[in-house]
Protein backbone atom coordinates (compact mmCIF):
# COMPACT_ATOMS: atom_id res chain seq x y z
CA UNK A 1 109.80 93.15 117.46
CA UNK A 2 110.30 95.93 114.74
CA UNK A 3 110.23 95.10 111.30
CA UNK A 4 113.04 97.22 108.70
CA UNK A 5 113.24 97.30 105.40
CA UNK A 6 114.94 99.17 102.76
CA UNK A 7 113.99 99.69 99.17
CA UNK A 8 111.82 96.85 97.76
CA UNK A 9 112.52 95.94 102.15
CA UNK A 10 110.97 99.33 103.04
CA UNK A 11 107.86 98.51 100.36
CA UNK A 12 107.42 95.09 102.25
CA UNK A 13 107.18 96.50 105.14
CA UNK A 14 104.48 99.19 104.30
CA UNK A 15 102.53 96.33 103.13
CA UNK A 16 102.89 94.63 106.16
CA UNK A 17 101.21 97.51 107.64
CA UNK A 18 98.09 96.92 105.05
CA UNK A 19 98.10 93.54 104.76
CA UNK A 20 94.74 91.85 105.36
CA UNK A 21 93.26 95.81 105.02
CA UNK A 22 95.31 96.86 108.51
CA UNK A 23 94.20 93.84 110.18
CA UNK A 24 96.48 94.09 113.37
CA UNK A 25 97.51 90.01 114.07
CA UNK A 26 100.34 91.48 116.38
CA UNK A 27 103.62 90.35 114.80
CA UNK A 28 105.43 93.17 114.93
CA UNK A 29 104.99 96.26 117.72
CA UNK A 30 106.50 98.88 115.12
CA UNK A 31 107.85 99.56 112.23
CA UNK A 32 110.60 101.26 110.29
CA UNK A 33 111.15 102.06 106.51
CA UNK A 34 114.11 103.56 104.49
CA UNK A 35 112.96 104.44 100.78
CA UNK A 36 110.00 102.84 100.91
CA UNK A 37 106.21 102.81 102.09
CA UNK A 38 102.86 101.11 101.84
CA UNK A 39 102.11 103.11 98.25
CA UNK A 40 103.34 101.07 95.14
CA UNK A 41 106.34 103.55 92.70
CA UNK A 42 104.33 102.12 89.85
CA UNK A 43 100.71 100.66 89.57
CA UNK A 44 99.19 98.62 91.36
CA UNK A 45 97.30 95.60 89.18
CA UNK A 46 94.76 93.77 89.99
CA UNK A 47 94.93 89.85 88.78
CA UNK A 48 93.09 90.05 85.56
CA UNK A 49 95.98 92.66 84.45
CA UNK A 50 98.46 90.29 84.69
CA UNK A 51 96.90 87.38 83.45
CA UNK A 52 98.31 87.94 80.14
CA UNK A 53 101.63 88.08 81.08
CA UNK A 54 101.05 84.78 82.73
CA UNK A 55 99.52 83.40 79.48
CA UNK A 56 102.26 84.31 77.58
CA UNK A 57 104.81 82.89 79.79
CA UNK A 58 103.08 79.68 79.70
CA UNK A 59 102.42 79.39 76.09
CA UNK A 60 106.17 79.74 75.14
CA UNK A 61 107.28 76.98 78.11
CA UNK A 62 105.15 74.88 76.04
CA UNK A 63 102.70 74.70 79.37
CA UNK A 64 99.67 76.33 77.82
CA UNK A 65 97.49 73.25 76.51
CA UNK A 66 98.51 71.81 80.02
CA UNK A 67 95.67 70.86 82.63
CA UNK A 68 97.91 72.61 85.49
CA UNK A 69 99.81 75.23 83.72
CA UNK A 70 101.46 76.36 87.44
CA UNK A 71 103.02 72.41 87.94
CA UNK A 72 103.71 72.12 84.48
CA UNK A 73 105.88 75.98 84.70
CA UNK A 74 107.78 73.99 87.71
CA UNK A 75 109.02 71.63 86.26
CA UNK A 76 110.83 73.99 83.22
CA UNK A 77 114.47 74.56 83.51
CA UNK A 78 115.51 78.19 84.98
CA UNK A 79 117.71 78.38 81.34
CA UNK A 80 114.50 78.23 79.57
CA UNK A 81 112.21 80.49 81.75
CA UNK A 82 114.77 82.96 82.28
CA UNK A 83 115.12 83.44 78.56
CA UNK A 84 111.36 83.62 78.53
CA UNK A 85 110.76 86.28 80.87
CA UNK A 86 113.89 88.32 80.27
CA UNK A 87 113.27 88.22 76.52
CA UNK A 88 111.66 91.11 74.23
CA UNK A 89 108.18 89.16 73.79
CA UNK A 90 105.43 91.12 75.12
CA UNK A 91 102.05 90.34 76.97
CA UNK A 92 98.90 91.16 74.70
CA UNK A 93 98.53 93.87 77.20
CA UNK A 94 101.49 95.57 76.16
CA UNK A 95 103.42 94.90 79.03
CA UNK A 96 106.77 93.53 79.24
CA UNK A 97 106.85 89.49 80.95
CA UNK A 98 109.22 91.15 83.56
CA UNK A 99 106.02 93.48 84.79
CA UNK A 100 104.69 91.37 87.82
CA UNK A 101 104.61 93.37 91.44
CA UNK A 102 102.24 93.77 94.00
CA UNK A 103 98.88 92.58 92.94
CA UNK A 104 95.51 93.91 94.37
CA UNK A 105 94.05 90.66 94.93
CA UNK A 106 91.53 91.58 97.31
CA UNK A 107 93.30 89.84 100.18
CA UNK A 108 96.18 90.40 101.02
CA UNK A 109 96.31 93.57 99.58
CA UNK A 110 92.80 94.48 100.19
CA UNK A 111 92.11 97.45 98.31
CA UNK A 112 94.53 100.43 96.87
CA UNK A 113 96.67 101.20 99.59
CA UNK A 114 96.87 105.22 99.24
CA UNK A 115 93.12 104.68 100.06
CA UNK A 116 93.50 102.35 103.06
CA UNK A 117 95.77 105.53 104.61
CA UNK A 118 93.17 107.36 104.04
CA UNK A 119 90.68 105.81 105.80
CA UNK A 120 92.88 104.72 108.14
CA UNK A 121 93.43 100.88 107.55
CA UNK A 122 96.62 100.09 108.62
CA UNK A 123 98.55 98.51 111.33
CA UNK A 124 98.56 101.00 114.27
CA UNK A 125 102.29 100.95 115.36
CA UNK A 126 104.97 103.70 115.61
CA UNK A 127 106.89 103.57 112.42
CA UNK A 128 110.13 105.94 110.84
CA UNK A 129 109.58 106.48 107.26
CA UNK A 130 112.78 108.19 105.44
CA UNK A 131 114.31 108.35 102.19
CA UNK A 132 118.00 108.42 101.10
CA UNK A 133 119.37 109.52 97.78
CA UNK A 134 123.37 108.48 96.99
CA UNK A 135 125.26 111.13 96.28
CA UNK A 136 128.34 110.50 93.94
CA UNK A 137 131.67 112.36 94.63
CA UNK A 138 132.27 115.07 92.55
């Protein structure tokens, strides 16, 4: 099978290609992306950056003095945690509560992966990277 993605699709599959640091598990014999690759378009955090944003969330569901903040987020109404999150509040970080992405957690995403290229972690498979820009009539 060959995995295809475009966009966001085309990032998901370049991290399929690092996941696990390249480890090859054989689920897919190649690969093809359309605007988008194993490299992040913004940074790419590790846990501890986010944790903020994650703090702040919970504190305004009211889930912060909770002993399982994650079960406690579950049970909030979508009304209530999409105003949260699509709100103007800000992490202590700076960052706005809309920020999460792909996470180095040391796992999954092993390590940066513009350095797992490099040294050549990835899923060896024959892949078609390409990009597309819209054009608007004139």
């Amino acid at each position: 099978m060959t995995i295809f993605g475009e966009s966001a699709g085309g990032s998901s599959v370049g991290f399929h290609l690092t996941a696990y640091n390249g480890r090859d598990d054989k689920l897919f014999r190649g690969a093809a992306m359309e605007s988008g690759n194993p490299v992040a378009y913004g940074a790419l955090n590790t846990s501890e950056w986010y944790q903020p944003l994650y703090d702040t969330i919970s504190s305004q569901a009211g889930c912060n003095s909770s002993l399982n903040s994650l079960k406690c987020l579950r049970s909030v109404p979508y009304e209530i945690l999409n105003g949260i999150i699509n709100g103007t509040t800000t992490a202590s970080n700076g960052a706005a509560l809309t920020k999460f992405g792909p996470t180095v957690d040391g796992d999954l995403i092993a390590r940066y992966t513009s350095l797992q290229l490099a040294d050549g972690d990835f899923v060896k498979v024959p892949i078609i990277s390409g990009g597309r820009k819209d054009f608007l009539p004139a």
